[in-house]
PDB file of N, CA and C in Angstrom:
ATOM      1  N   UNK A   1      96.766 177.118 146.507  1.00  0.00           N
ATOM      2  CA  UNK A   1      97.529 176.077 147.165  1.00  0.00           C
ATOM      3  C   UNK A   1      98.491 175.449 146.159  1.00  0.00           C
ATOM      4  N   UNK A   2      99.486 175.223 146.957  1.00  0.00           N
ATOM      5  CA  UNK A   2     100.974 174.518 145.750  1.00  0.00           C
ATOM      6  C   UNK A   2     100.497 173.010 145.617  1.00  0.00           C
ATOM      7  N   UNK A   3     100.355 172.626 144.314  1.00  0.00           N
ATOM      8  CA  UNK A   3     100.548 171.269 143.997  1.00  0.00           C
ATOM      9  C   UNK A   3     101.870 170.610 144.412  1.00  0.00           C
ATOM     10  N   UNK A   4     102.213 169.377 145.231  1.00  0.00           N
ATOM     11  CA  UNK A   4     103.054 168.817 145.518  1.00  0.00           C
ATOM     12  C   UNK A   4     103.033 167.432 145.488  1.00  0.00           C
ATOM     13  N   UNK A   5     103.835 167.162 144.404  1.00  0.00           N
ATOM     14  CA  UNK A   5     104.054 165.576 143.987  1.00  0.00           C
ATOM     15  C   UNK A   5     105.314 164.614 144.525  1.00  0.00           C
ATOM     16  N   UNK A   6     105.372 163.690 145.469  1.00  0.00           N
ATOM     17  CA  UNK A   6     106.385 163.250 145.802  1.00  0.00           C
ATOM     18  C   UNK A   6     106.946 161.532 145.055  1.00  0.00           C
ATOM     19  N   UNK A   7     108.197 161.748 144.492  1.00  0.00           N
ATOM     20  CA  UNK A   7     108.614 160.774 144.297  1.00  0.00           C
ATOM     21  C   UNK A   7     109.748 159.645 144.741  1.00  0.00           C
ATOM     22  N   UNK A   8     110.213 158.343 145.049  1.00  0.00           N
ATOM     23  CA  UNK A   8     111.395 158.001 145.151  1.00  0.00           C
ATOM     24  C   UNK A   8     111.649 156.783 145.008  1.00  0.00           C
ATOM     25  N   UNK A   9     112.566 156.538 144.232  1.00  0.00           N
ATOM     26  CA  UNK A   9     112.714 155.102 143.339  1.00  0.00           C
ATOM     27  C   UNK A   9     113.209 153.989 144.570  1.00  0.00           C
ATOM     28  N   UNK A  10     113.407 154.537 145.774  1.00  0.00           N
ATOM     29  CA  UNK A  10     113.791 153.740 147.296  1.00  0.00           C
ATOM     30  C   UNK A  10     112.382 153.908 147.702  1.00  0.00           C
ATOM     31  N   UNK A  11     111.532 153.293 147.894  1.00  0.00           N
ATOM     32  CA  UNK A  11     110.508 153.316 149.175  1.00  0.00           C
ATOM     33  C   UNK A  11     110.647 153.916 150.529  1.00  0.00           C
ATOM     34  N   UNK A  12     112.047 153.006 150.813  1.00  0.00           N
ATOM     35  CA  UNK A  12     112.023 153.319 152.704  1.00  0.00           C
ATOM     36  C   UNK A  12     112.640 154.852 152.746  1.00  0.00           C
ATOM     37  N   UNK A  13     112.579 155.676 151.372  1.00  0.00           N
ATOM     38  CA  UNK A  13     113.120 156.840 151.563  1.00  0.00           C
ATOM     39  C   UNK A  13     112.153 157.866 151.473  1.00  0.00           C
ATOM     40  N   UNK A  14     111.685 158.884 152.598  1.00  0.00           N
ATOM     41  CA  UNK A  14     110.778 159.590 152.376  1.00  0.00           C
ATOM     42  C   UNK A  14     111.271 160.876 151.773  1.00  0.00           C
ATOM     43  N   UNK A  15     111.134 161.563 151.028  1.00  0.00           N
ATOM     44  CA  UNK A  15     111.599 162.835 149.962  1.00  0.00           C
ATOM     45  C   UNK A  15     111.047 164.114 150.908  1.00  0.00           C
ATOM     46  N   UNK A  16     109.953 163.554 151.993  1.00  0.00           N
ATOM     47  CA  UNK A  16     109.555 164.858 153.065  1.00  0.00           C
ATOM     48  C   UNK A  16     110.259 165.153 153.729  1.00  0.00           C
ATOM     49  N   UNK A  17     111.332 164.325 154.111  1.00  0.00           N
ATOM     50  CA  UNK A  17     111.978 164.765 155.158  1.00  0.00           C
ATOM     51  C   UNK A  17     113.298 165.262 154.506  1.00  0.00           C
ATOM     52  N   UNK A  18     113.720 165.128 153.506  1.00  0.00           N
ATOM     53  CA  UNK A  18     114.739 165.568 152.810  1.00  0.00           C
ATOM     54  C   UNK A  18     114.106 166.939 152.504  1.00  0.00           C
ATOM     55  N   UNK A  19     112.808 167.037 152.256  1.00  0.00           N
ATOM     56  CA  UNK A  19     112.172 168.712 152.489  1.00  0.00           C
ATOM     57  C   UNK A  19     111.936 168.936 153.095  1.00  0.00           C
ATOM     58  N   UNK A  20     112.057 168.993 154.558  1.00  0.00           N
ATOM     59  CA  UNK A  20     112.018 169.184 155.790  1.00  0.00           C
ATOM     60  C   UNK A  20     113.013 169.721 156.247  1.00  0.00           C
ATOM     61  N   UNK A  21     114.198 168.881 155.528  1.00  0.00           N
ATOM     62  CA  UNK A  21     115.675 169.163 156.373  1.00  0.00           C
ATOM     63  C   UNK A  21     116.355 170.488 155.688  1.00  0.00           C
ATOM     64  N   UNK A  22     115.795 170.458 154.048  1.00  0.00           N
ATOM     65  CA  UNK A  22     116.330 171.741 153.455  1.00  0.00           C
ATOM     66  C   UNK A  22     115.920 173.053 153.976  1.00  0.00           C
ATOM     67  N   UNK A  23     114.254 172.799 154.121  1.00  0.00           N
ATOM     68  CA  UNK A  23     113.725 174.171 154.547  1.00  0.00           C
ATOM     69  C   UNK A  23     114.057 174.612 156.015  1.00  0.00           C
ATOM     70  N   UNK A  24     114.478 173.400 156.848  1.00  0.00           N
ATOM     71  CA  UNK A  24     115.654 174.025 158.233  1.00  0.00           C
ATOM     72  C   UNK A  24     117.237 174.367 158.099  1.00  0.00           C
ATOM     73  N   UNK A  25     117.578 173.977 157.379  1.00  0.00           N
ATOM     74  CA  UNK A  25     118.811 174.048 156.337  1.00  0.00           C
ATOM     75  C   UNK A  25     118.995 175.589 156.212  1.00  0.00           C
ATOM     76  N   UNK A  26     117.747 175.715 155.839  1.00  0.00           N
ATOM     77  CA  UNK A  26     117.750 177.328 154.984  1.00  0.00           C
ATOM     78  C   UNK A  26     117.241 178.619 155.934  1.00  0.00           C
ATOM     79  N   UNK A  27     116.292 178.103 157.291  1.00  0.00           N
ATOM     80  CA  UNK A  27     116.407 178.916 158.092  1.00  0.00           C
ATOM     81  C   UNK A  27     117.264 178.890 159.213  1.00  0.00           C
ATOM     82  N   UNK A  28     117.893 177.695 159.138  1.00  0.00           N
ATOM     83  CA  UNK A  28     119.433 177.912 160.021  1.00  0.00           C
ATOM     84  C   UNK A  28     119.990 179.044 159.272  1.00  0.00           C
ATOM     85  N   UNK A  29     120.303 178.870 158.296  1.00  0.00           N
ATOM     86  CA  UNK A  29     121.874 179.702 157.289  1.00  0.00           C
ATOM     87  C   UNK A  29     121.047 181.094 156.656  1.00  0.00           C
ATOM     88  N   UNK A  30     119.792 181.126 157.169  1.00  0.00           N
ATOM     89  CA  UNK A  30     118.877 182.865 156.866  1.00  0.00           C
ATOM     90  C   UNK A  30     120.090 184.169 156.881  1.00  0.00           C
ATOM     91  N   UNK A  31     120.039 184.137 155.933  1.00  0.00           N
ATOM     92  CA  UNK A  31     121.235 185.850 156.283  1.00  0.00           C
ATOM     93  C   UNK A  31     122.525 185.503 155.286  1.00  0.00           C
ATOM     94  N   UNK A  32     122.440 183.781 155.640  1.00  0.00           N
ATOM     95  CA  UNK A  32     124.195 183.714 154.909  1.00  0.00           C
ATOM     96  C   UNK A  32     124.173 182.921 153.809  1.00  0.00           C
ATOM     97  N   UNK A  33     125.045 182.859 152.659  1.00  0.00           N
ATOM     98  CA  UNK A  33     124.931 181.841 151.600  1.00  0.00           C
ATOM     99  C   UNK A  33     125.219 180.635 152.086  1.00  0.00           C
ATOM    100  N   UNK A  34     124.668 179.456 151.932  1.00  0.00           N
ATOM    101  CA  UNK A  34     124.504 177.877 151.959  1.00  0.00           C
ATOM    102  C   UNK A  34     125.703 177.252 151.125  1.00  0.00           C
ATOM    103  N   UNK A  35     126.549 177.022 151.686  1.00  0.00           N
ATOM    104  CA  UNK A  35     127.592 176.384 151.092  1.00  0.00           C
ATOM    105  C   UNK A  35     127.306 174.935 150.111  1.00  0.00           C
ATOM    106  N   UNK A  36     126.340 174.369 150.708  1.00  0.00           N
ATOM    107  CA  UNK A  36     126.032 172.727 150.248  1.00  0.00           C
ATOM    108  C   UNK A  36     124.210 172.541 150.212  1.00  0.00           C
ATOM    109  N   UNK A  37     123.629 172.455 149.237  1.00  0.00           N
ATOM    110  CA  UNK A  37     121.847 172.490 149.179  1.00  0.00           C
ATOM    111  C   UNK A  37     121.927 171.199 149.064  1.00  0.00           C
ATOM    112  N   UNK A  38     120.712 170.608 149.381  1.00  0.00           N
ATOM    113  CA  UNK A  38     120.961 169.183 149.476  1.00  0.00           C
ATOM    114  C   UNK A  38     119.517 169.012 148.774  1.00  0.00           C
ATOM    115  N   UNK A  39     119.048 169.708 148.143  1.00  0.00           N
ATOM    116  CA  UNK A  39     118.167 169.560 147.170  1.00  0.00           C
ATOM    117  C   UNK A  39     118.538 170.242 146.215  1.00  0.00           C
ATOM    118  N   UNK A  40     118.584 170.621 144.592  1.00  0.00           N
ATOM    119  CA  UNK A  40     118.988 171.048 143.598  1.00  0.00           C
ATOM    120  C   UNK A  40     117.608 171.362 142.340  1.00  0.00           C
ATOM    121  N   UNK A  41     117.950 172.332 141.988  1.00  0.00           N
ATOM    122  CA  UNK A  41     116.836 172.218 140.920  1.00  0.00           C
ATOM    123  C   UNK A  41     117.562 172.206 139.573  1.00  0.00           C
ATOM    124  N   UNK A  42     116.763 172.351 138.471  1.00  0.00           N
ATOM    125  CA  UNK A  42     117.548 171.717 137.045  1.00  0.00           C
ATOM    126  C   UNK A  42     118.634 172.634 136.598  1.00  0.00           C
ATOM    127  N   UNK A  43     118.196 173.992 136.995  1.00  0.00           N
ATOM    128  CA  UNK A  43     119.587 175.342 136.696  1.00  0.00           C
ATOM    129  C   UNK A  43     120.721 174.739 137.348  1.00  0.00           C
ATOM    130  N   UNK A  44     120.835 173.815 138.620  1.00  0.00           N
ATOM    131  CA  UNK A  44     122.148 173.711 139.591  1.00  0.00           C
ATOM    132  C   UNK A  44     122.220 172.511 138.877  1.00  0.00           C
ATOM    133  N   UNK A  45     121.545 171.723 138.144  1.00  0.00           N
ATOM    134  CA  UNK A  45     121.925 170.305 137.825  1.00  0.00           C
ATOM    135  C   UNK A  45     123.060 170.387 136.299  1.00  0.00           C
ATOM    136  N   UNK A  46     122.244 171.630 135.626  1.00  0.00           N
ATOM    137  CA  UNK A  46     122.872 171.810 134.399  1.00  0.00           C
ATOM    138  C   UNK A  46     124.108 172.374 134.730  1.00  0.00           C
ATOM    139  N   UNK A  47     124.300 173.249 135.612  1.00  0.00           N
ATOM    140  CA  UNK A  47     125.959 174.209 136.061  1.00  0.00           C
ATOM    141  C   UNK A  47     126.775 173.390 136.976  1.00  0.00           C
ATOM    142  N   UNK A  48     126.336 172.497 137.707  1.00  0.00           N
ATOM    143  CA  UNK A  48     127.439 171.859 138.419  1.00  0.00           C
ATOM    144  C   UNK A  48     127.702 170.696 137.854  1.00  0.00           C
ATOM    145  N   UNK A  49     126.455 169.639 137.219  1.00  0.00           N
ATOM    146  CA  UNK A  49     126.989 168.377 136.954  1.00  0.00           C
ATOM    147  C   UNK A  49     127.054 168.441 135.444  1.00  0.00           C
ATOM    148  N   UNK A  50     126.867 169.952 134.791  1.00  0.00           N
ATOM    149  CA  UNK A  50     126.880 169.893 133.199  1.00  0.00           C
ATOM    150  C   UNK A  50     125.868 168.704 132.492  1.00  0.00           C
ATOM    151  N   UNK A  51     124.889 169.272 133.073  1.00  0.00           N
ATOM    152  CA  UNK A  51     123.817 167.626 132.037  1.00  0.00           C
ATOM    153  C   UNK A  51     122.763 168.638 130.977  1.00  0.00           C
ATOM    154  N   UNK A  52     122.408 168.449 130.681  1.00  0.00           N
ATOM    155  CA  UNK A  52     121.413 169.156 129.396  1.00  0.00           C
ATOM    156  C   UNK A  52     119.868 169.153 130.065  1.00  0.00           C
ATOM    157  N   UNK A  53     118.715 170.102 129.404  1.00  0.00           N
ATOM    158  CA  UNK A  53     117.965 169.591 130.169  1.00  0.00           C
ATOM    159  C   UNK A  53     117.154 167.916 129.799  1.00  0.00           C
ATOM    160  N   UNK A  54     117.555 167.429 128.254  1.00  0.00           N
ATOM    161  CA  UNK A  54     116.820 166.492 127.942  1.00  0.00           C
ATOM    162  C   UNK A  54     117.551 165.443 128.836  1.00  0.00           C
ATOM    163  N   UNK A  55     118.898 165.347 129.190  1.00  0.00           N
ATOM    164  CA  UNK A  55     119.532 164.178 129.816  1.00  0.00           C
ATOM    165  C   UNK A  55     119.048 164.892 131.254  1.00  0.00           C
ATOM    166  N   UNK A  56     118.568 165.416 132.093  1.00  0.00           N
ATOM    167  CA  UNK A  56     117.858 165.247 133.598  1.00  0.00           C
ATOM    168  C   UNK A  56     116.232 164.408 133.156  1.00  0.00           C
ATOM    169  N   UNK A  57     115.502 165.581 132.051  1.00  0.00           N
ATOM    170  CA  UNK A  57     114.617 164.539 131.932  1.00  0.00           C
ATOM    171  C   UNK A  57     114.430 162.876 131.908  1.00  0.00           C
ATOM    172  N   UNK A  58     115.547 162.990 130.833  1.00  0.00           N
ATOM    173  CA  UNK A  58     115.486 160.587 130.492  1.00  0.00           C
ATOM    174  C   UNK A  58     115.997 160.634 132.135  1.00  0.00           C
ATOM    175  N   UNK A  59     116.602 160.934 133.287  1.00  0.00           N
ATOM    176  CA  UNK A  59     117.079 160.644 134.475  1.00  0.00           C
ATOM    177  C   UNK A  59     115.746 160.531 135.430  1.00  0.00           C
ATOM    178  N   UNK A  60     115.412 161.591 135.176  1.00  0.00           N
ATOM    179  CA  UNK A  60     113.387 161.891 136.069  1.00  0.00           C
ATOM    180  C   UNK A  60     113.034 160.474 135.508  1.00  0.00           C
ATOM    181  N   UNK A  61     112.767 160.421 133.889  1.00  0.00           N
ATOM    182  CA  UNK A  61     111.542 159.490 133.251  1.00  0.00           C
ATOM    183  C   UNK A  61     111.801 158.144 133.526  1.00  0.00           C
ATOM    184  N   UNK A  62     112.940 157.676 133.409  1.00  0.00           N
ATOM    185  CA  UNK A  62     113.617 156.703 133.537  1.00  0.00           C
ATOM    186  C   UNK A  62     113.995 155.875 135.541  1.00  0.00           C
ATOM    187  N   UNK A  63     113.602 157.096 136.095  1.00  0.00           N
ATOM    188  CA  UNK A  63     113.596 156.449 137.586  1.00  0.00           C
ATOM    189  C   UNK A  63     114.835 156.862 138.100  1.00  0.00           C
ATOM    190  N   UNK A  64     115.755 157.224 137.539  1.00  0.00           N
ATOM    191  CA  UNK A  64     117.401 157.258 138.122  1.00  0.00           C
ATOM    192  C   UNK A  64     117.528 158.053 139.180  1.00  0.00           C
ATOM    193  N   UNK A  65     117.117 159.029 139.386  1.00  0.00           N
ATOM    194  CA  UNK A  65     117.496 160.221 140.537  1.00  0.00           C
ATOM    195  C   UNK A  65     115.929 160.788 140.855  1.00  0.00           C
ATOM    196  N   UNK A  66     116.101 160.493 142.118  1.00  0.00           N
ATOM    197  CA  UNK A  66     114.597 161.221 143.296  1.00  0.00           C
ATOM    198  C   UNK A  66     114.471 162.630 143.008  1.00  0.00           C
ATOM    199  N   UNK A  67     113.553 163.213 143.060  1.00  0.00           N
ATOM    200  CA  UNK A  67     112.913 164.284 142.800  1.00  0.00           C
ATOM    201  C   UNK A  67     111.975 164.237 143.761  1.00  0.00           C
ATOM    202  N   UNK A  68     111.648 165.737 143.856  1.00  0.00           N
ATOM    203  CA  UNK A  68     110.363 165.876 143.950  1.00  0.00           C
ATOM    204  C   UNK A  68     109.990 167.281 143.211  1.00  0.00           C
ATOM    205  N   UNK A  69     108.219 167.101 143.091  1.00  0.00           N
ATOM    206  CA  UNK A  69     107.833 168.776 142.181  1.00  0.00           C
ATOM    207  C   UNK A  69     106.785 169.234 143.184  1.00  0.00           C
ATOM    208  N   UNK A  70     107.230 170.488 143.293  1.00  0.00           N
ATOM    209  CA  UNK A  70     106.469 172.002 144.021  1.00  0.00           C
ATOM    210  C   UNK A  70     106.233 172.440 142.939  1.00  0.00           C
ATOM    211  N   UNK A  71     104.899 173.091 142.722  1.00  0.00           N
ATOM    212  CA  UNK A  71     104.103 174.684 142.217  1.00  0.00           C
ATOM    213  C   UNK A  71     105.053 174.541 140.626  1.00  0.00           C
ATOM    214  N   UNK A  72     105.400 173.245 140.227  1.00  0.00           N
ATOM    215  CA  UNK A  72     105.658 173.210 138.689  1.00  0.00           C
ATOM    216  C   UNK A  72     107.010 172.964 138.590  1.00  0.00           C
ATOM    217  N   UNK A  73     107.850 172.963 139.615  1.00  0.00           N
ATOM    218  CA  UNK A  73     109.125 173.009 139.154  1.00  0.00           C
ATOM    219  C   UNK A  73     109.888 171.789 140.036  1.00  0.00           C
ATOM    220  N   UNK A  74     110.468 170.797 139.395  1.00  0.00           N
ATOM    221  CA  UNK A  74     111.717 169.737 139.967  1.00  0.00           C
ATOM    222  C   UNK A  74     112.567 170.067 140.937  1.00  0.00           C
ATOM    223  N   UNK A  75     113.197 169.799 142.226  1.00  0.00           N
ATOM    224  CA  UNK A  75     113.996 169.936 142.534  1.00  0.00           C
ATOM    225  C   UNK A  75     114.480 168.242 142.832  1.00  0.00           C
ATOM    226  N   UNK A  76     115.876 168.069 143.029  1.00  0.00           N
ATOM    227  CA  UNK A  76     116.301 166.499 142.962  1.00  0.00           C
ATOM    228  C   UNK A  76     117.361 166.475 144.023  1.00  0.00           C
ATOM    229  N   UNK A  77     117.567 165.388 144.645  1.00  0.00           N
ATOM    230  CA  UNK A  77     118.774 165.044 145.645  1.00  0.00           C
ATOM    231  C   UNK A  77     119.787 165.111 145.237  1.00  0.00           C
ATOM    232  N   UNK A  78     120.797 166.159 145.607  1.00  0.00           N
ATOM    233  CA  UNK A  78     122.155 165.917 145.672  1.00  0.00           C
ATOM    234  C   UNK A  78     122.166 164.244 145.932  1.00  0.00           C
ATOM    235  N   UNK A  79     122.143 163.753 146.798  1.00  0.00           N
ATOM    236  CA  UNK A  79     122.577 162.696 147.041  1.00  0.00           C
ATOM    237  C   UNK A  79     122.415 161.566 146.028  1.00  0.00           C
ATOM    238  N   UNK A  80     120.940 161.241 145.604  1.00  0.00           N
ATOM    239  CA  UNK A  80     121.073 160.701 144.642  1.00  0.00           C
ATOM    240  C   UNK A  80     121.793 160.765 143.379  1.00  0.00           C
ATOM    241  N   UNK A  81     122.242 162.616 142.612  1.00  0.00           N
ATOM    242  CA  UNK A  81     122.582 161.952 142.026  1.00  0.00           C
ATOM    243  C   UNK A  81     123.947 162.216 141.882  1.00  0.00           C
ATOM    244  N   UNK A  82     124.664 162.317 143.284  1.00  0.00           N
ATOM    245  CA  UNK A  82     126.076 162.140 143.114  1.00  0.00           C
ATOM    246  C   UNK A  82     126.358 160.328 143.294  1.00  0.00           C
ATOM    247  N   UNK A  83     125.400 159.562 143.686  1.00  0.00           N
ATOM    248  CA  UNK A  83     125.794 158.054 143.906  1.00  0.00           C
ATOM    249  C   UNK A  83     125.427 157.758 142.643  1.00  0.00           C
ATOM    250  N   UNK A  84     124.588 158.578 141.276  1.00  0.00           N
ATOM    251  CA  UNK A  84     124.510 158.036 140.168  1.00  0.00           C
ATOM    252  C   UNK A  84     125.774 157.955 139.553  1.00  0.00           C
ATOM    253  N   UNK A  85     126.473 159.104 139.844  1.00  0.00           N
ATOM    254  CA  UNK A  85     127.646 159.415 139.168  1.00  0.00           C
ATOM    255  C   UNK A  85     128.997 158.902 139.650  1.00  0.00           C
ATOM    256  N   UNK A  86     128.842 158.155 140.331  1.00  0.00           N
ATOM    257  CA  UNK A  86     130.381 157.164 141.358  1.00  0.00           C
ATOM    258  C   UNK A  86     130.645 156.020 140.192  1.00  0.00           C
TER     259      UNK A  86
END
């Protein structure tokens, strides 16, 4: 069974349903590439927003951008952290 840890520095924001919406996301668009993921893991964080992995970490440790971790590995909200970056 996958260990699953949920986090989010908003309360009234549940991170399930933002995994809810990806994994329909992804069997809507089955067959075709996904133009826009609305969850990200640290490979898409380092190539699109150019961050290192120690600067996502201080971002995780520090509270700044929602996450959540599956079976060992981070994935984080687009959303959050394009409103980090405004």
């Amino acid at each position: 069974m996958m260990k699953t840890n949920f986090y989010s520095s908003d309360p009234g924001e549940d991170l399930s349903i933002i995994l809810l919406y990806e994994i329909l996301n992804r069997l809507d668009n089955f067959g075709t590439k996904s133009q826009s993921k609305d969850l990200l893991d640290s490979a898409d964080l380092k190539q699109i927003y150019n961050l290192s992995d120690s600067s996502i970490y201080r971002l995780r440790r520090n509270k700044k951008i929602k996450y959540i971790k599956l079976g060992g590995k981070y994935y984080y909200s687009r959303r959050s952290i394009e409103d980090l970056l405004k």
